[in-house]
Structures are given as C-alpha cells and as structure tokens.
PDB file of N, CA and C in Angstrom:
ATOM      1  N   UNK A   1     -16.272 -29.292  21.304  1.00  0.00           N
ATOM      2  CA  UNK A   1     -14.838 -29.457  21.277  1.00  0.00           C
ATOM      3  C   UNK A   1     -14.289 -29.290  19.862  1.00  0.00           C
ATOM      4  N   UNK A   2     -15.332 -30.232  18.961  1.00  0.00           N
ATOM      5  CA  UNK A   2     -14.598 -29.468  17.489  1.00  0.00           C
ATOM      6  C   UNK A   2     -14.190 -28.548  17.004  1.00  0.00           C
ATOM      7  N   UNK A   3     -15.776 -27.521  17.787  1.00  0.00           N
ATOM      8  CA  UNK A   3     -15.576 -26.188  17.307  1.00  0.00           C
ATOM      9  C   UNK A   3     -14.483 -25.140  17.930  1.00  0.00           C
ATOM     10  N   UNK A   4     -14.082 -25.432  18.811  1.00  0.00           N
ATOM     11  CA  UNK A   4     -12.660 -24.762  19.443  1.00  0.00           C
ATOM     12  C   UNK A   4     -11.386 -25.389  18.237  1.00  0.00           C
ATOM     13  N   UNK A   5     -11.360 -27.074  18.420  1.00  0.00           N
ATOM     14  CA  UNK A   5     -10.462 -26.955  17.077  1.00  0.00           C
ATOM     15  C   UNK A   5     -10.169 -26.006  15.605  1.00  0.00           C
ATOM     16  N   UNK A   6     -11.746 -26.204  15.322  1.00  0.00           N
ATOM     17  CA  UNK A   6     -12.123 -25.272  14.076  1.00  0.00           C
ATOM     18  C   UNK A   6     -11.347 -23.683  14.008  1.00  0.00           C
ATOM     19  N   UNK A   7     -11.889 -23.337  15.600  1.00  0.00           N
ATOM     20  CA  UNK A   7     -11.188 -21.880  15.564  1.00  0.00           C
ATOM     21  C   UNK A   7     -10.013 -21.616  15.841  1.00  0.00           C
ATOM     22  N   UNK A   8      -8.953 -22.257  16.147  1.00  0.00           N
ATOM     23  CA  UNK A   8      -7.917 -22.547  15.951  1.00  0.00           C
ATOM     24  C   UNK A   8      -7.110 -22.657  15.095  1.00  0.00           C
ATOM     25  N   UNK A   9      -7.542 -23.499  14.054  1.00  0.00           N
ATOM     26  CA  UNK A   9      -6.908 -23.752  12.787  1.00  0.00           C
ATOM     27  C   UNK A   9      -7.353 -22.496  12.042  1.00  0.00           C
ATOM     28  N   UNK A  10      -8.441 -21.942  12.055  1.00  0.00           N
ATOM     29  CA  UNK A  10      -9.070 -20.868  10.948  1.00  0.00           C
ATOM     30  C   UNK A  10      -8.053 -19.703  11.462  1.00  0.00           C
ATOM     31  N   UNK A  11      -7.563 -19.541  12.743  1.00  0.00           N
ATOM     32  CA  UNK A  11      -6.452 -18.262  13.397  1.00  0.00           C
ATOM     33  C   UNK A  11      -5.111 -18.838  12.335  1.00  0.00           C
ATOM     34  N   UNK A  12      -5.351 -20.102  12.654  1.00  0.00           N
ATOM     35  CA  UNK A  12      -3.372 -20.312  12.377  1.00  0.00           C
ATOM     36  C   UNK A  12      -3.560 -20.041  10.556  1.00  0.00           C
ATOM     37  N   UNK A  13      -4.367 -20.405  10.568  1.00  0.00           N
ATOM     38  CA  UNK A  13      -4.759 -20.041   8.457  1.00  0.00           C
ATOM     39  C   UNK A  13      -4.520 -18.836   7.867  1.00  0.00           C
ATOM     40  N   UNK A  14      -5.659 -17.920   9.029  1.00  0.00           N
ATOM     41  CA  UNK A  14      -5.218 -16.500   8.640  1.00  0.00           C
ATOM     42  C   UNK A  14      -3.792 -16.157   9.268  1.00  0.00           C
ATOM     43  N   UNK A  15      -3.014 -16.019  10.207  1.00  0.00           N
ATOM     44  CA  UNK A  15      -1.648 -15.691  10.186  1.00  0.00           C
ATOM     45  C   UNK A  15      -0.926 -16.199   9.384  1.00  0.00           C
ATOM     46  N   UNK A  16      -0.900 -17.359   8.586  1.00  0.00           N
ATOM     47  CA  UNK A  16      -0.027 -17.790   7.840  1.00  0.00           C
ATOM     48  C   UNK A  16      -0.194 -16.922   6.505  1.00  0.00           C
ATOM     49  N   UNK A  17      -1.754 -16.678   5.747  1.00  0.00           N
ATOM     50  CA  UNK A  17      -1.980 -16.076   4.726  1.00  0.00           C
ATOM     51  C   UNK A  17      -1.374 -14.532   5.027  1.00  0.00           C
ATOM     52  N   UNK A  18      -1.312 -14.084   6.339  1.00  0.00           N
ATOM     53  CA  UNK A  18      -0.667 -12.669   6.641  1.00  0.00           C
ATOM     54  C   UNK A  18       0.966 -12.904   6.570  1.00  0.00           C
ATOM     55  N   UNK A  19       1.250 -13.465   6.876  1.00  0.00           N
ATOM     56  CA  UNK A  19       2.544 -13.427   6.962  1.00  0.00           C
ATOM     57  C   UNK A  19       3.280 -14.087   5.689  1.00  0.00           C
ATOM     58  N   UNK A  20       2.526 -14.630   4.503  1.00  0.00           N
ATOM     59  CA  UNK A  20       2.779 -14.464   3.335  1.00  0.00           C
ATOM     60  C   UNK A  20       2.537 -13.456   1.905  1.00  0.00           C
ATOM     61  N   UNK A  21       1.149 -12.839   2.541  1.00  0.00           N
ATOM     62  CA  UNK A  21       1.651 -11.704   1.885  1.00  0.00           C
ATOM     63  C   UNK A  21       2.404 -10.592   2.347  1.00  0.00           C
ATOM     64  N   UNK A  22       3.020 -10.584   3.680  1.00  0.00           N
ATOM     65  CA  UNK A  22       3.770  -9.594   3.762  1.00  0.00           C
ATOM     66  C   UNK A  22       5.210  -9.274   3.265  1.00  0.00           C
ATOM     67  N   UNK A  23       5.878 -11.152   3.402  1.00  0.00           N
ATOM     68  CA  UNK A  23       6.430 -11.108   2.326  1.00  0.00           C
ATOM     69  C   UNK A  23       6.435 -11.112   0.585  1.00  0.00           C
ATOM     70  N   UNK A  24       5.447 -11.265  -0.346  1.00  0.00           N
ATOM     71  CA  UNK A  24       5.228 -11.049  -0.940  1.00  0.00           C
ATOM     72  C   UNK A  24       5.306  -9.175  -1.604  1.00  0.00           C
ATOM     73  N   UNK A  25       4.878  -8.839  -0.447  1.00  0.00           N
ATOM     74  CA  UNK A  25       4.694  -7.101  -0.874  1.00  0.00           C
ATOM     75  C   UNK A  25       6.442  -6.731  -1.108  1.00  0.00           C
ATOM     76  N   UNK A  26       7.614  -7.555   0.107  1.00  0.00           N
ATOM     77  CA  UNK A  26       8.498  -6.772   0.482  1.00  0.00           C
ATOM     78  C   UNK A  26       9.244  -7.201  -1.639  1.00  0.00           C
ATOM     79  N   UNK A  27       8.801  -8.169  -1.934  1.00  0.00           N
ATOM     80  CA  UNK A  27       9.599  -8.503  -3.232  1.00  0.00           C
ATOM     81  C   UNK A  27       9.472  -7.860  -4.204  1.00  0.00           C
ATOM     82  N   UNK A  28       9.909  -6.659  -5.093  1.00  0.00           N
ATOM     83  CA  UNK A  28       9.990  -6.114  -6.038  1.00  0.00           C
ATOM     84  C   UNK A  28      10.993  -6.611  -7.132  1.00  0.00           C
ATOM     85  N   UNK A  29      10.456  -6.120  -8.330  1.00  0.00           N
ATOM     86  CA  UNK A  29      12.116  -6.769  -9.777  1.00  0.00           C
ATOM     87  C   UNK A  29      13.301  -5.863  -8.868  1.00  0.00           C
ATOM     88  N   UNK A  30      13.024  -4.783  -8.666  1.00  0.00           N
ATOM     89  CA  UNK A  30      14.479  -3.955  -8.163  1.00  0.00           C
ATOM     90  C   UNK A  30      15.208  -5.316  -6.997  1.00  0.00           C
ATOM     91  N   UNK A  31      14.770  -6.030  -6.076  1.00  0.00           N
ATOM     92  CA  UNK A  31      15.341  -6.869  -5.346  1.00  0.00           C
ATOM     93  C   UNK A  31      16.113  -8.509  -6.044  1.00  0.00           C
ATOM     94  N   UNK A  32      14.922  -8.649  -7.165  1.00  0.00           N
ATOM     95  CA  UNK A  32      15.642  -9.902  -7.889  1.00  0.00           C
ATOM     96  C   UNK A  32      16.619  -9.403  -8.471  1.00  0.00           C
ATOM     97  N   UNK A  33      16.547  -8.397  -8.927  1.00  0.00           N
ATOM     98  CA  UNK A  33      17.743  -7.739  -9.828  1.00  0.00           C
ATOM     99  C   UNK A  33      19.058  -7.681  -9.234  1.00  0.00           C
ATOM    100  N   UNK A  34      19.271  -7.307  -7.922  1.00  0.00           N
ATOM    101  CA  UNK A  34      20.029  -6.843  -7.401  1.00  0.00           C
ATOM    102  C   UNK A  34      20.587  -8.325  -6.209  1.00  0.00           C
ATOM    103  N   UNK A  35      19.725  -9.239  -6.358  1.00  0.00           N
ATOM    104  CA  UNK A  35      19.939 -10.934  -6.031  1.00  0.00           C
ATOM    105  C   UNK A  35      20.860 -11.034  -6.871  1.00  0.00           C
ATOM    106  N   UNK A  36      20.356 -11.182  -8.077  1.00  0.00           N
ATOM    107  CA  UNK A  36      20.608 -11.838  -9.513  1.00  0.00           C
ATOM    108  C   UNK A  36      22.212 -11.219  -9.571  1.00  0.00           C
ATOM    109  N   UNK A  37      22.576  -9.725  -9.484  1.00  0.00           N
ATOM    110  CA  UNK A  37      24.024  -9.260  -9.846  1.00  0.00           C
ATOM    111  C   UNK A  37      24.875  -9.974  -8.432  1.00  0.00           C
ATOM    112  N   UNK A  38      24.310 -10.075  -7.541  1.00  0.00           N
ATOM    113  CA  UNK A  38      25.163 -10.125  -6.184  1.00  0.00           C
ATOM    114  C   UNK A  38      25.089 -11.594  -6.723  1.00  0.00           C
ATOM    115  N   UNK A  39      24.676 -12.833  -7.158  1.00  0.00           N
ATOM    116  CA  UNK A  39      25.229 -13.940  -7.211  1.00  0.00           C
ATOM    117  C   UNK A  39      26.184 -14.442  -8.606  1.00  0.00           C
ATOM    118  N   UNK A  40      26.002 -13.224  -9.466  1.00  0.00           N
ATOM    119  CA  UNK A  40      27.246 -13.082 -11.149  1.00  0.00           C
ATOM    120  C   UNK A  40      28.277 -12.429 -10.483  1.00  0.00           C
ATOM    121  N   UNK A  41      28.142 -11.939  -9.132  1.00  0.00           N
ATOM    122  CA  UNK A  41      29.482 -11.504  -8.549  1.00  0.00           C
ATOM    123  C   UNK A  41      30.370 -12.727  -8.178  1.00  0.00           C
ATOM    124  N   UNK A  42      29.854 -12.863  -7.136  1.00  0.00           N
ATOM    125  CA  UNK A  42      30.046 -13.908  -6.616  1.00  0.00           C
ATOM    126  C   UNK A  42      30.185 -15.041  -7.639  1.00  0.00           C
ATOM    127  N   UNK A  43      29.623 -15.424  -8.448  1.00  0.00           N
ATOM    128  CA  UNK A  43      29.992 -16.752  -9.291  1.00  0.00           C
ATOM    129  C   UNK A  43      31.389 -16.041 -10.327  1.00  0.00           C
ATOM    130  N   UNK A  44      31.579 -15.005 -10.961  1.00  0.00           N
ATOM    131  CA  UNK A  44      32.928 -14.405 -11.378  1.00  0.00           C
ATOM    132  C   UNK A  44      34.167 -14.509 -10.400  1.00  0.00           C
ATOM    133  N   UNK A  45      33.834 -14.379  -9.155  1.00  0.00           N
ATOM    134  CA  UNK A  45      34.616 -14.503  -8.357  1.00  0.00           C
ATOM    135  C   UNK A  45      35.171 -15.536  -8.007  1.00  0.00           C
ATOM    136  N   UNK A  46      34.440 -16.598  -7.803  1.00  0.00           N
ATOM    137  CA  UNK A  46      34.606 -18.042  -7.584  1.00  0.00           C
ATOM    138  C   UNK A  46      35.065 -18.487  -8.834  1.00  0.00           C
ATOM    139  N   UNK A  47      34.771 -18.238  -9.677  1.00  0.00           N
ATOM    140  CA  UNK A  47      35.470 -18.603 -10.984  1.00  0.00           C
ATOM    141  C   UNK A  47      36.918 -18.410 -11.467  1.00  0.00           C
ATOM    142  N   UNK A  48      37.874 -17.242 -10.752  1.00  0.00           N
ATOM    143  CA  UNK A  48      38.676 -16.830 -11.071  1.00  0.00           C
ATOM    144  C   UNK A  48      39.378 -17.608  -9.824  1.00  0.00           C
ATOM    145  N   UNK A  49      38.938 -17.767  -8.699  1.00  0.00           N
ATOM    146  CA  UNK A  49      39.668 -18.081  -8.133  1.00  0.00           C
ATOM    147  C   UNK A  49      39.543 -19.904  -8.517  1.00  0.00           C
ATOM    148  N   UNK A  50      39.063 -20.441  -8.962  1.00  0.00           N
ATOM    149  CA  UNK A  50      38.713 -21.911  -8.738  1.00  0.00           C
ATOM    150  C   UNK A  50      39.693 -22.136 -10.397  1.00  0.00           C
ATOM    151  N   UNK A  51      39.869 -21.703 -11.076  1.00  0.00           N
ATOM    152  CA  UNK A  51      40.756 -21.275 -11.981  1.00  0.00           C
ATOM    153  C   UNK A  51      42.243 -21.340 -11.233  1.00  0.00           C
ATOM    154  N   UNK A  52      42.376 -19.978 -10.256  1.00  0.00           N
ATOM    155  CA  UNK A  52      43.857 -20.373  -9.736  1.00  0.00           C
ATOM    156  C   UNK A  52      44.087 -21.744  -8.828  1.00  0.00           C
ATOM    157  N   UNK A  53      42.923 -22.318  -8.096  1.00  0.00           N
ATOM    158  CA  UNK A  53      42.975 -23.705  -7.731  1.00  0.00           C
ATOM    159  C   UNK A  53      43.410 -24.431  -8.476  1.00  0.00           C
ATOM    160  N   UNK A  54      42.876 -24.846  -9.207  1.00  0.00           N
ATOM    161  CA  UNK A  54      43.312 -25.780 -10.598  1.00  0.00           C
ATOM    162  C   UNK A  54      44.499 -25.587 -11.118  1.00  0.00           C
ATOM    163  N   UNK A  55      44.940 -24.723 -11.261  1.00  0.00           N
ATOM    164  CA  UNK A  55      46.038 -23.982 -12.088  1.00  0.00           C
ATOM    165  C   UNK A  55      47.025 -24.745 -11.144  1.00  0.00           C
ATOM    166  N   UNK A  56      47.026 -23.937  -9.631  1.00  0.00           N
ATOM    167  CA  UNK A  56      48.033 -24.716  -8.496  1.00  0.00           C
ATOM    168  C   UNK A  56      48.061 -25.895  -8.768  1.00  0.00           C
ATOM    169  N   UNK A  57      47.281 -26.812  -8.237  1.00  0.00           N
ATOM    170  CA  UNK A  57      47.021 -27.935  -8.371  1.00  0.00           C
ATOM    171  C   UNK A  57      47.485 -28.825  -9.345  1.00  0.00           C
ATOM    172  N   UNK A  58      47.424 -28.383 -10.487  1.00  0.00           N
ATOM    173  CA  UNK A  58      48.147 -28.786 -11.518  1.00  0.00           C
ATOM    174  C   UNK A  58      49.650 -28.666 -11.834  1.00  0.00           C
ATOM    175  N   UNK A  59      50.145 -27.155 -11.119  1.00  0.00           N
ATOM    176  CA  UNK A  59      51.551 -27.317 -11.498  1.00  0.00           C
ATOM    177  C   UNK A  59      52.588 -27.857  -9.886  1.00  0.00           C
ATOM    178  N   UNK A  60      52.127 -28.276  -8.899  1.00  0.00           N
ATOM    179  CA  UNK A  60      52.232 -28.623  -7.915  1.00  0.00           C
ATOM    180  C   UNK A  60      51.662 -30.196  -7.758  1.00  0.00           C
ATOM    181  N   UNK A  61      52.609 -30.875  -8.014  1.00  0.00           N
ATOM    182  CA  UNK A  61      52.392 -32.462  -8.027  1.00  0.00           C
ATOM    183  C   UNK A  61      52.896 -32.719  -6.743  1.00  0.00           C
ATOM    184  N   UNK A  62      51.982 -33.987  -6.163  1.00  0.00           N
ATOM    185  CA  UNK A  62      52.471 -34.634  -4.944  1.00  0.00           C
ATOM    186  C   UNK A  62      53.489 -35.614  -4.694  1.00  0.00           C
ATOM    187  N   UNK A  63      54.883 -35.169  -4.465  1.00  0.00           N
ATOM    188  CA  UNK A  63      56.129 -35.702  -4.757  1.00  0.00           C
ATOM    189  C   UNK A  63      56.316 -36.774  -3.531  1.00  0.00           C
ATOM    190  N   UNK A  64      55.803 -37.303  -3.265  1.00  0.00           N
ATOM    191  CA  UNK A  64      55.757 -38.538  -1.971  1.00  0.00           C
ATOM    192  C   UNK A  64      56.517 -39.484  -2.456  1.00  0.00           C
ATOM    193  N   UNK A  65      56.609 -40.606  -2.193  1.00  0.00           N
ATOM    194  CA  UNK A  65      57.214 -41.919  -2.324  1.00  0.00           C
ATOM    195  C   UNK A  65      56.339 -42.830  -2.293  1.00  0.00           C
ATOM    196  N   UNK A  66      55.368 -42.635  -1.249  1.00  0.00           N
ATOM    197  CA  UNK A  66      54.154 -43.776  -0.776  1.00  0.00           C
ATOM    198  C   UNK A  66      53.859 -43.358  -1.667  1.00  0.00           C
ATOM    199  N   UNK A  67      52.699 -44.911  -2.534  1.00  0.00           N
ATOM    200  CA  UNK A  67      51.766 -44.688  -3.203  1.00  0.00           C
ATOM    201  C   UNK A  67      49.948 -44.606  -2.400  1.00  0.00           C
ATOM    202  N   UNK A  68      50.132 -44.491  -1.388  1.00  0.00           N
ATOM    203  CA  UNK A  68      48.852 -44.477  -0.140  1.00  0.00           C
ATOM    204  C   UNK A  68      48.919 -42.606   0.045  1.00  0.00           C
ATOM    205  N   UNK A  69      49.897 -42.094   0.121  1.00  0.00           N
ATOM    206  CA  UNK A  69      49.527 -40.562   0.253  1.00  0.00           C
ATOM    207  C   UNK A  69      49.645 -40.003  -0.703  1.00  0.00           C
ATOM    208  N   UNK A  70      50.295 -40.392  -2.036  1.00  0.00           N
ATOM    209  CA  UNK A  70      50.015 -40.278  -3.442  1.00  0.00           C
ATOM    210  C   UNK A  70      48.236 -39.633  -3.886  1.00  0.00           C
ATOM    211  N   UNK A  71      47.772 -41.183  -3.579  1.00  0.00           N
ATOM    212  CA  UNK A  71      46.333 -41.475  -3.871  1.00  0.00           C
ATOM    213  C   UNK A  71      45.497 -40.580  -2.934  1.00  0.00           C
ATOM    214  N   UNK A  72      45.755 -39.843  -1.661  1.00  0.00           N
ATOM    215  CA  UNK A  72      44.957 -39.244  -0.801  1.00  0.00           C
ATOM    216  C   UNK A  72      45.290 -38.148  -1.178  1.00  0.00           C
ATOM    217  N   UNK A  73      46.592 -37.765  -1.786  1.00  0.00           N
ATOM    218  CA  UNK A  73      46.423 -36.292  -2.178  1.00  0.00           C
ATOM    219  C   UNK A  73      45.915 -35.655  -2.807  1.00  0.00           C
ATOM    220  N   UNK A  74      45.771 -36.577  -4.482  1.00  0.00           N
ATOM    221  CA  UNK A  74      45.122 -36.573  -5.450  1.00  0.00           C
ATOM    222  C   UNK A  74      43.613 -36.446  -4.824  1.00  0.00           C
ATOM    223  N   UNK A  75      43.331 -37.443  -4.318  1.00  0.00           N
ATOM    224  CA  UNK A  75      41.742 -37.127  -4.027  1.00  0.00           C
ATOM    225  C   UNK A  75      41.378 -35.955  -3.323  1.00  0.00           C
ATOM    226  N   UNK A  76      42.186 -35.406  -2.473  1.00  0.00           N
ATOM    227  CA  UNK A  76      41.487 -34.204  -1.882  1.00  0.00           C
ATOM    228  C   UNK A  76      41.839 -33.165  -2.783  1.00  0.00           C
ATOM    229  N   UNK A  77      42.790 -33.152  -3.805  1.00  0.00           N
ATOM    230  CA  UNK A  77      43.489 -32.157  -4.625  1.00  0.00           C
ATOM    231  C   UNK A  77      41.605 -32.051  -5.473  1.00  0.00           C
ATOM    232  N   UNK A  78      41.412 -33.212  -6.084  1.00  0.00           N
ATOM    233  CA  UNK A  78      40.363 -33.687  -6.995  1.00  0.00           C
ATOM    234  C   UNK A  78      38.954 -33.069  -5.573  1.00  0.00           C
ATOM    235  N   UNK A  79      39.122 -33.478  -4.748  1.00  0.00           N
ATOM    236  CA  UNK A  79      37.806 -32.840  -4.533  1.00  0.00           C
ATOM    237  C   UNK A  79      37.900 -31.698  -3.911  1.00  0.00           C
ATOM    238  N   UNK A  80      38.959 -30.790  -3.640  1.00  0.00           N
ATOM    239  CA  UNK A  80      39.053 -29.521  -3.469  1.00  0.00           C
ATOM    240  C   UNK A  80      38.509 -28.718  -4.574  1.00  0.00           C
ATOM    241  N   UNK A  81      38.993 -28.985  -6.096  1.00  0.00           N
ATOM    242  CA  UNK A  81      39.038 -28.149  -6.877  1.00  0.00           C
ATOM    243  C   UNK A  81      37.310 -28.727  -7.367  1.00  0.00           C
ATOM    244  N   UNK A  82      37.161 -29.799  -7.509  1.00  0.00           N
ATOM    245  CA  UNK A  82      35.314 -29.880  -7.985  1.00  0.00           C
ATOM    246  C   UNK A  82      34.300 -29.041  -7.106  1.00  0.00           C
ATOM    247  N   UNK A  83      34.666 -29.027  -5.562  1.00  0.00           N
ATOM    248  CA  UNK A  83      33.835 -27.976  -4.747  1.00  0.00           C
ATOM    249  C   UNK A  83      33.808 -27.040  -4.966  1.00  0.00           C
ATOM    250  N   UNK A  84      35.211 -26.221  -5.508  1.00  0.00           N
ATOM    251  CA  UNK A  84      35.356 -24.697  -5.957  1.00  0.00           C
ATOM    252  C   UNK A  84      34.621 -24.634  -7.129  1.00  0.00           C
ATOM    253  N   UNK A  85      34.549 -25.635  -8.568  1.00  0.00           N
ATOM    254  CA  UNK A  85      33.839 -25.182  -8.997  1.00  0.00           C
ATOM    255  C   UNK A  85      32.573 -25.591  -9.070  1.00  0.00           C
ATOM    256  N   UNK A  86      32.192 -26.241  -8.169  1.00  0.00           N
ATOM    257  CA  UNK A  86      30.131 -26.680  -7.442  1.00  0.00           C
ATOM    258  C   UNK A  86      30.164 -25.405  -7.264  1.00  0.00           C
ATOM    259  N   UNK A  87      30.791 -24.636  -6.605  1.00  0.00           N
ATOM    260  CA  UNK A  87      29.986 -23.616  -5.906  1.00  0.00           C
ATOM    261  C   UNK A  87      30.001 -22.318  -7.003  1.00  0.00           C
ATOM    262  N   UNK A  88      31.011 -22.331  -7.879  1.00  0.00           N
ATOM    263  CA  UNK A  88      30.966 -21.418  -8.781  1.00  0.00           C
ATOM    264  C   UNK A  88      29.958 -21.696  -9.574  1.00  0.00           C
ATOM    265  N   UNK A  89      29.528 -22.884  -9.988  1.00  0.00           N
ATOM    266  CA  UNK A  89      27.950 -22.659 -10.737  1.00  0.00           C
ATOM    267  C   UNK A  89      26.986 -22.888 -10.344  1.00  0.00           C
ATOM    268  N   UNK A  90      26.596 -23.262  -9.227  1.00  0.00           N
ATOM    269  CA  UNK A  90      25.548 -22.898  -8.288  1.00  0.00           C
ATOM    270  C   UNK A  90      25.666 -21.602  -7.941  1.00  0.00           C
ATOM    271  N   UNK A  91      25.989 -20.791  -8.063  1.00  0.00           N
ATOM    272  CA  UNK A  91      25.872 -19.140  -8.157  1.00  0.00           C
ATOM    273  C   UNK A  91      25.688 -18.640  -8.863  1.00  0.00           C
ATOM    274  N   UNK A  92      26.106 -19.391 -10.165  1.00  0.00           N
ATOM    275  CA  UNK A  92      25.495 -18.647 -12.114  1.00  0.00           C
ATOM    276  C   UNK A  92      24.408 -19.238 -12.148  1.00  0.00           C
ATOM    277  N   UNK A  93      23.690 -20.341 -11.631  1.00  0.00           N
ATOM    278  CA  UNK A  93      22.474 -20.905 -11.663  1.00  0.00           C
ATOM    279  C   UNK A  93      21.765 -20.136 -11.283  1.00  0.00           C
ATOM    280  N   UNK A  94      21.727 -19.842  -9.713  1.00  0.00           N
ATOM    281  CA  UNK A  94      21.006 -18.732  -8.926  1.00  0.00           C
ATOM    282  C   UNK A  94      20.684 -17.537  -9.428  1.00  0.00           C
ATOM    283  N   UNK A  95      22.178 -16.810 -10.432  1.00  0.00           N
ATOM    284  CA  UNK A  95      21.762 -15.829 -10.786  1.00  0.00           C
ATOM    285  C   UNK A  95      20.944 -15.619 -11.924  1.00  0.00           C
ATOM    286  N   UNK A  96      21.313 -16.598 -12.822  1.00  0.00           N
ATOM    287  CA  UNK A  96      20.302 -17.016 -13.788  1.00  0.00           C
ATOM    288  C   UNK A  96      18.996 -17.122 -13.680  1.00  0.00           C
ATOM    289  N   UNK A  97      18.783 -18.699 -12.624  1.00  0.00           N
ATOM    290  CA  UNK A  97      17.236 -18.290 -12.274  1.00  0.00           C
ATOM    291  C   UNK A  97      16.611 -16.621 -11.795  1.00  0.00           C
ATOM    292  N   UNK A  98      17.258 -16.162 -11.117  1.00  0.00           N
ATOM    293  CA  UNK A  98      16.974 -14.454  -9.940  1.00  0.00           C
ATOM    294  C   UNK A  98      16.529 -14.010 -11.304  1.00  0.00           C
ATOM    295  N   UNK A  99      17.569 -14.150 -12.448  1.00  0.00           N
ATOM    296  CA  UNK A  99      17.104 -12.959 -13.266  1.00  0.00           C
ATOM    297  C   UNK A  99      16.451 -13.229 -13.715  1.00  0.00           C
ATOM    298  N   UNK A 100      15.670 -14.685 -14.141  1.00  0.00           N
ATOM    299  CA  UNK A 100      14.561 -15.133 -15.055  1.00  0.00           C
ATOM    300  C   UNK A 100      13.725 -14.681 -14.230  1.00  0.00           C
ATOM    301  N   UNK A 101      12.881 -14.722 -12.863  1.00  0.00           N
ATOM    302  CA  UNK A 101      12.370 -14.409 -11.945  1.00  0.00           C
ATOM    303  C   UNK A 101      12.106 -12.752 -12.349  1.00  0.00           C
ATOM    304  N   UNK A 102      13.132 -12.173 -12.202  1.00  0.00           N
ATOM    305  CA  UNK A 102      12.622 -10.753 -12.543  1.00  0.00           C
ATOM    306  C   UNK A 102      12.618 -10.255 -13.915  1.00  0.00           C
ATOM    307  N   UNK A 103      12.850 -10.776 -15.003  1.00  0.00           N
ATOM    308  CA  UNK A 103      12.457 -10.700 -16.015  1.00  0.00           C
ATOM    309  C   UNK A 103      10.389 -11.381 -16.008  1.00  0.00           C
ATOM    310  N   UNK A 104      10.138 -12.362 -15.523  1.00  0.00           N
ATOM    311  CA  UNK A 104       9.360 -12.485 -14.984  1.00  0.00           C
ATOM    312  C   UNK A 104       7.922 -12.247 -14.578  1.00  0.00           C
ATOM    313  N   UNK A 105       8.759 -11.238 -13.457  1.00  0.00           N
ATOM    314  CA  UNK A 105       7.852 -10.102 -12.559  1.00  0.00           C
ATOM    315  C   UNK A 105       7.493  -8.803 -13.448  1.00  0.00           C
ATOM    316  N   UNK A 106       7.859  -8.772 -14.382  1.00  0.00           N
ATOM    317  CA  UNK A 106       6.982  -7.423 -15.320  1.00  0.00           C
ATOM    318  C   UNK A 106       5.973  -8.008 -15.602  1.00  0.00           C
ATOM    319  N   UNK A 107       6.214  -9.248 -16.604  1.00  0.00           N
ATOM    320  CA  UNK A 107       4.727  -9.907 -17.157  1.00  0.00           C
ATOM    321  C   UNK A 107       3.581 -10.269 -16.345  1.00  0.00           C
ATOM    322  N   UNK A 108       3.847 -10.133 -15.078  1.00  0.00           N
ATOM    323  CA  UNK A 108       2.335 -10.810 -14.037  1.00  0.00           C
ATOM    324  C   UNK A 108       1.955 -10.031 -13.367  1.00  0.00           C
ATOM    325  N   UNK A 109       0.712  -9.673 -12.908  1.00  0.00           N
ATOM    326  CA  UNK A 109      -0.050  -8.874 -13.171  1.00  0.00           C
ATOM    327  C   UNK A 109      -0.275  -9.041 -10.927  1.00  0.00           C
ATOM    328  N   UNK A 110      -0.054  -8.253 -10.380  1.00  0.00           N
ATOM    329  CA  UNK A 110      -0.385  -7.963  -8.841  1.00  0.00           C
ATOM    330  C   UNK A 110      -1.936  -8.224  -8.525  1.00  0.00           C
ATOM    331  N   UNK A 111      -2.685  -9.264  -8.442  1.00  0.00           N
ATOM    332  CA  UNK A 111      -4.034  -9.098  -7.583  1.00  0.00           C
ATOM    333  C   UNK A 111      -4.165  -8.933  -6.785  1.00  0.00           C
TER     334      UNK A 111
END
C-alpha cells in the first residue's frame, strides 16, 4: 500500500517539476522588459490622474452645515485620494522590481 502511495507522489513531483519549467522557458528579459514599461505606464498614468484627484478635492470643499457629513466627506475625500495614490506606487514598485528582474536575467546563467 505504501508503495502505490510512493508512486503517486513521485507522478505528482514530476508534473509539478514539468509544469515549472515550462513556465520558466516561456520568461525571457524581452517579457520583463515589456512588464516593467506596461506598469511606468500605468503608474504615469495614475499619477496624473491622482494629481487631478487631489487637485479637485482640494479646490471643492464640502459646504454642508452638519458637522457629521462634514467629517464623512472628508474621510472618503481622504481615502479616495490615498487609494489613487496606493495604486500609483504600487505600479512604480512593480515596475521597478520587473526591471531589476530583467536587468537581472543577463547575469544568470540558464542550466
């Protein structure tokens, strides 16, 4: 009975080692490279716009009376514009790392 376990696990071992180098082969620098620009797009982008967020936001005050929808506006005003820019540098991060990654991939050597 072990030995049916045994051969089991030794199948699921080798498909897993196959199906990691297959991705492995598909990764070239030409793909980090081209990661790396598609997320400095995207983070320029988010940047300009998270810029005009703020900008709004700032010249557009919440003219209420209550001080209860005062305080709720502000906060979603405040966490609208911190998400816009979370996500704008979590995309210069990404691209940063992508490109360290393929800067990288010249120096190491394919066995």
């Amino acid at each position: 009975m072990d030995n049916l376990n045994n051969k089991k696990e030794d199948k699921n071992e080798m498909r897993i080692e196959k199906n990691n180098s297959k991705a492995d082969e598909n990764k070239n620098p030409l793909s980090y490279l081209t990661g790396s620009a598609t997320s400095f797009a995207l983070c320029i982008f988010l940047f300009l716009l998270s810029k005009k967020i703020a900008f709004y936001f700032a010249t557009h005050r919440p003219t209420n009376t209550s001080e209860i929808v005062q305080s709720i506006s502000t906060s979603l005003n405040t966490l609208i514009i911190g998400l816009s820019f979370l996500a704008t540098f979590s995309f210069a991060f990404i691209g940063l790392g992508l490109f360290i990654v393929f800067i990288r991939s010249f120096f190491i050597k394919n066995s």
